[in-house]
Protein backbone atom coordinates (compact mmCIF):
# COMPACT_ATOMS: atom_id res chain seq x y z
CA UNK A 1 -23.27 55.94 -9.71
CA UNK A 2 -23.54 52.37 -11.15
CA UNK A 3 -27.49 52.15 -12.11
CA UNK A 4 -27.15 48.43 -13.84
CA UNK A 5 -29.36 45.39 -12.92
CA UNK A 6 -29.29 44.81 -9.06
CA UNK A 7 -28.20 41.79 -7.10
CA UNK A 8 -28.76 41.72 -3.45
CA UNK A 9 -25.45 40.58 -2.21
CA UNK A 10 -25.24 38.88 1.43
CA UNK A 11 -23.08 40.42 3.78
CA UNK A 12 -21.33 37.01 4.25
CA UNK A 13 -20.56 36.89 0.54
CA UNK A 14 -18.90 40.11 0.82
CA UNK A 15 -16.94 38.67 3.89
CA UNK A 16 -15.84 35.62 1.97
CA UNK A 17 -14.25 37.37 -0.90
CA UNK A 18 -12.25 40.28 0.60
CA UNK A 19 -10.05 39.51 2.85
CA UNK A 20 -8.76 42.92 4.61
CA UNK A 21 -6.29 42.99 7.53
CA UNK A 22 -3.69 45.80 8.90
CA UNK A 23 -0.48 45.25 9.42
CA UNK A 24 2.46 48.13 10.44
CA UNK A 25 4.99 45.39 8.55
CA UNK A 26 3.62 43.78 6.05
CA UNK A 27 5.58 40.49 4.83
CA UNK A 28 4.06 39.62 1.88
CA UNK A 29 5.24 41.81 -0.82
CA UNK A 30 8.47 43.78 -2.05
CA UNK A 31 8.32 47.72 -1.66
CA UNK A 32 11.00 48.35 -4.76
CA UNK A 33 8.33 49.26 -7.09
CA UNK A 34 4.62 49.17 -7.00
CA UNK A 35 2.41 46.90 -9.99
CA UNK A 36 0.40 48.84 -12.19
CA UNK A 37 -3.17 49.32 -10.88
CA UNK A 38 -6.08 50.28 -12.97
CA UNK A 39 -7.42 53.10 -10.27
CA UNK A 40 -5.75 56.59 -8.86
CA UNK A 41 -3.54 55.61 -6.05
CA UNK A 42 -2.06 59.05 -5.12
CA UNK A 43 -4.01 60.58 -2.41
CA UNK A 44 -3.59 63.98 -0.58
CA UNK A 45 -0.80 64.51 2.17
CA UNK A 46 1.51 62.28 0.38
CA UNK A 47 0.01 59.02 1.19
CA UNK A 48 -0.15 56.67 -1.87
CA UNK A 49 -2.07 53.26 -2.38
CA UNK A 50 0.82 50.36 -3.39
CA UNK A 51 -0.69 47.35 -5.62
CA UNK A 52 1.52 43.77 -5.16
CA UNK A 53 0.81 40.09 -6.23
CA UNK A 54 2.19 37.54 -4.98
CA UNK A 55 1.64 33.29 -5.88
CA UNK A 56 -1.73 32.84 -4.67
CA UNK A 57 -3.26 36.81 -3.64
CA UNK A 58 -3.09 40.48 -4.66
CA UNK A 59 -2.89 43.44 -1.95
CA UNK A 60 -3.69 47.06 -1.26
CA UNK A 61 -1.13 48.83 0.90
CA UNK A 62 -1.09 52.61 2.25
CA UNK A 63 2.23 54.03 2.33
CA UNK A 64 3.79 57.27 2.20
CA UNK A 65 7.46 58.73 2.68
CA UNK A 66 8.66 55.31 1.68
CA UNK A 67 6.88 53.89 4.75
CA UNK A 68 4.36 51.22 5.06
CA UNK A 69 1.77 52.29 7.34
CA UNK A 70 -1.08 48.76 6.71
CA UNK A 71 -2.10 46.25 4.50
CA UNK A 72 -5.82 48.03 3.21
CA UNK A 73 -6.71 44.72 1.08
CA UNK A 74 -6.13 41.13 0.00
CA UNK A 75 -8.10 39.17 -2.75
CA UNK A 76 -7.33 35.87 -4.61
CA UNK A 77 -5.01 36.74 -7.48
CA UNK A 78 -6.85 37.85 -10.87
CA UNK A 79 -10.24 39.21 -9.52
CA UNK A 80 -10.96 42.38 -10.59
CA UNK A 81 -9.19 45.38 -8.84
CA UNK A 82 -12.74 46.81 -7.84
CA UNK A 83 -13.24 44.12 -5.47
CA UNK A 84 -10.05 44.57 -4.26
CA UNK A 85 -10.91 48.37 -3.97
CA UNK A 86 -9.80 52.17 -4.96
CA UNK A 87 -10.69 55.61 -3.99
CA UNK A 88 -14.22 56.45 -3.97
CA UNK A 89 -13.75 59.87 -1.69
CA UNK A 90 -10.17 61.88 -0.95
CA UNK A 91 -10.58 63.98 2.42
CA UNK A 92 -8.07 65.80 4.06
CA UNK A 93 -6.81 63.07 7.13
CA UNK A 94 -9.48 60.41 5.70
CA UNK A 95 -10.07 58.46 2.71
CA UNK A 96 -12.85 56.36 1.05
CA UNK A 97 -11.95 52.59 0.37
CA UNK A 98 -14.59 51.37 -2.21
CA UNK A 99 -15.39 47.53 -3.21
CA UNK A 100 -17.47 47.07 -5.46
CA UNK A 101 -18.88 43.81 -7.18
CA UNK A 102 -20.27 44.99 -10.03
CA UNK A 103 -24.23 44.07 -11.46
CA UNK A 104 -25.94 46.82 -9.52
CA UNK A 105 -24.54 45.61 -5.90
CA UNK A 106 -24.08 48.15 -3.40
CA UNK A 107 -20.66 49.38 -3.25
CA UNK A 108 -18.95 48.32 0.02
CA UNK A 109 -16.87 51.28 1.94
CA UNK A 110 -13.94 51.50 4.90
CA UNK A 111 -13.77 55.08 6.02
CA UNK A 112 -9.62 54.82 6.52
CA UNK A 113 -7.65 57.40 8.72
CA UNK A 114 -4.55 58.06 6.49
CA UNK A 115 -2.45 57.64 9.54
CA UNK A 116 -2.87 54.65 10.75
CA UNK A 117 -4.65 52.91 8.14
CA UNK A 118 -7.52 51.55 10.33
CA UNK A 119 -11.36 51.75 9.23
CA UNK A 120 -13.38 53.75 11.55
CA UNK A 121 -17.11 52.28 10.16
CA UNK A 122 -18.83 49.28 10.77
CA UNK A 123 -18.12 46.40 8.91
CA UNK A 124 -20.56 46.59 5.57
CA UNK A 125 -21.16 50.01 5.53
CA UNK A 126 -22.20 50.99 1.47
CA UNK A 127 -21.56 53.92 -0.63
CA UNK A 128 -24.58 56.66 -1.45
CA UNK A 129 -22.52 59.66 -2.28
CA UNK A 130 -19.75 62.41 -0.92
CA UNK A 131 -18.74 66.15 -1.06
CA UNK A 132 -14.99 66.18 -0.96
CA UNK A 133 -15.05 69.76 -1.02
CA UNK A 134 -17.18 70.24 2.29
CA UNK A 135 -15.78 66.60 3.32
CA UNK A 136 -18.96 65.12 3.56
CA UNK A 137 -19.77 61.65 3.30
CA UNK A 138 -23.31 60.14 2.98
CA UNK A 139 -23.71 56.36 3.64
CA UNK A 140 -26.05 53.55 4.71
CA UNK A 141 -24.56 50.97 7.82
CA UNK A 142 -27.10 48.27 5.96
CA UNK A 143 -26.75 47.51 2.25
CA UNK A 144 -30.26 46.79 1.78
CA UNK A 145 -31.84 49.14 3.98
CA UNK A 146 -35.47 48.68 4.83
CA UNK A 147 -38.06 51.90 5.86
CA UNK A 148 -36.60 51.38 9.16
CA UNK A 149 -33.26 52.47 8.41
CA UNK A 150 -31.06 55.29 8.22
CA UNK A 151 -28.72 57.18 6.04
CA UNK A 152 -25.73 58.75 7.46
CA UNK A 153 -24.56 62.28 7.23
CA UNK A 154 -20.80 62.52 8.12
CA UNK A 155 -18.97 65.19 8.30
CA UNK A 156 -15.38 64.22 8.44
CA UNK A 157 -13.74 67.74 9.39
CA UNK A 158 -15.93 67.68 12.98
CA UNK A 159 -16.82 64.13 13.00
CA UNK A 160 -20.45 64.95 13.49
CA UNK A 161 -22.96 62.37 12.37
CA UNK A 162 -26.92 63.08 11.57
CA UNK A 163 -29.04 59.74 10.99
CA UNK A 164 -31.63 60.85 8.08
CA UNK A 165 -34.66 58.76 7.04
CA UNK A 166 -34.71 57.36 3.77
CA UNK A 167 -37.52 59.08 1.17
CA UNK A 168 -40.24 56.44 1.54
CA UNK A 169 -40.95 56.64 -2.11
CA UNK A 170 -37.98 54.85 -2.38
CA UNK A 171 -38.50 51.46 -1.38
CA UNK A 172 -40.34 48.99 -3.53
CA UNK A 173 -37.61 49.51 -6.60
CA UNK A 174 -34.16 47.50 -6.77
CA UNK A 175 -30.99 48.94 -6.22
CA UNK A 176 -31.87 51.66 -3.58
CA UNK A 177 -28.56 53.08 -2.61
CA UNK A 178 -27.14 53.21 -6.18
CA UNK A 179 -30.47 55.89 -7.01
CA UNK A 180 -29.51 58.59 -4.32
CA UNK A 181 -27.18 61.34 -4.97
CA UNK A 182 -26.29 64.75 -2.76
CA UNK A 183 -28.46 67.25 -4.88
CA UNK A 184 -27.66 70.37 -3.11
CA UNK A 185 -25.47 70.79 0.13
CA UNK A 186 -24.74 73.54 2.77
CA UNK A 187 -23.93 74.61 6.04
CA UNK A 188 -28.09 74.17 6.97
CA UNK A 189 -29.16 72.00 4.82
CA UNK A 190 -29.02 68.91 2.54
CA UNK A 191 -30.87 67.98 -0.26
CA UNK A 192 -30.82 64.43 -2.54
CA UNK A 193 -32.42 63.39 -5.77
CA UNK A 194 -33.40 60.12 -5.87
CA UNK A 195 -34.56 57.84 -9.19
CA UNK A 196 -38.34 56.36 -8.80
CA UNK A 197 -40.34 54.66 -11.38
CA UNK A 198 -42.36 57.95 -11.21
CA UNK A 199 -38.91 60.24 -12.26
CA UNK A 200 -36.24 61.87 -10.38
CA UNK A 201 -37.44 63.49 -6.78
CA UNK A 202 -35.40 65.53 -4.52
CA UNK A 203 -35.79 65.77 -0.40
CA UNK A 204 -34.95 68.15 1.49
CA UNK A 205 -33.11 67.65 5.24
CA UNK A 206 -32.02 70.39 7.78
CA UNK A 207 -28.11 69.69 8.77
């Protein structure tokens, strides 16, 4: 996890720089051969993440067998590819879409179903951490939650979700999301560490 200085960043902001859209036949680029990208774009079951530029922006496409299934992505040609976005989480039918802006900003996230391409979270969800092996995701609908919030346990095999309360030792600090991390996880129960000013603490939640 990215632990540098943090900069609350305004939904809107995020908005404003990424633009993402779907699209079963995409017009903008040539499919001959993809640009090199500075992230993994091979995902499981064959699907793979195509990088294109064109005059004026620079896209994300899922494809596989040849076949162009959306448009993930768009951004104004020469920002950095981790706006744009790469693989934060690799599940078996699912896939993490990351954006992130760098400077201790919460790291945006899509939840994308490989086959159609479409994002099945709420716009400005943010990254805490994952479990590819259990497929497990954990993340926060609000990028700068407050005591009143929730963190989200997914599990992306059942599609189960458990709202958990955040550690209320937490709050008071910058950067909240960015100092959580899955400690310890099985089929009863869940545990993070989290960074305080006091040291690293863990919590303990029943699944």
């Amino acid at each position: 996890m990215d632990v540098s200085g943090y900069t609350m960043r305004p939904p809107y902001i995020f908005i404003a720089t990424l633009f993402i859209g779907f699209s079963l036949n995409a017009q903008t680029a040539s499919f001959d051969n993809a640009e090199p990208y500075d992230y993994d774009t091979t995902l499981k079951g064959g699907y793979t993440l195509f990088f294109k530029v064109d005059d004026k922006l620079q896209y994300l496409y899922l494809r596989k067998n040849g076949r162009t299934i959306a448009e993930l992505a768009s951004t104004s040609k020469g920002m950095p590819y981790k706006n744009l976005g790469y693989v934060g989480a690799d599940f078996t039918d699912y896939f993490v879409l990351t954006h992130s802006f760098g400077s201790g900003n919460p790291h945006y996230i899509e939840l994308i179903k490989k086959s159609t391409g479409k994002n099945i979270l709420k716009p400005g969800a943010a990254w805490i951490d994952k479990n590819e092996q259990k497929q497990i995701l954990l993340y926060s609908d609000n990028d700068s939650p407050s005591p009143k919030d929730k963190m989200t346990l997914y599990n992306i095999k059942t599609g189960q979700k458990k709202l958990l309360s955040f550690p209320s030792d937490i709050f008071g600090e910058a950067e909240i999301l960015n100092r959580i991390e899955i400690y310890l996880l099985t089929d009863k129960q869940l545990v993070i560490k989290y960074n305080t000013k006091n040291g690293s603490l863990t919590r303990q939640y029943s699944r």
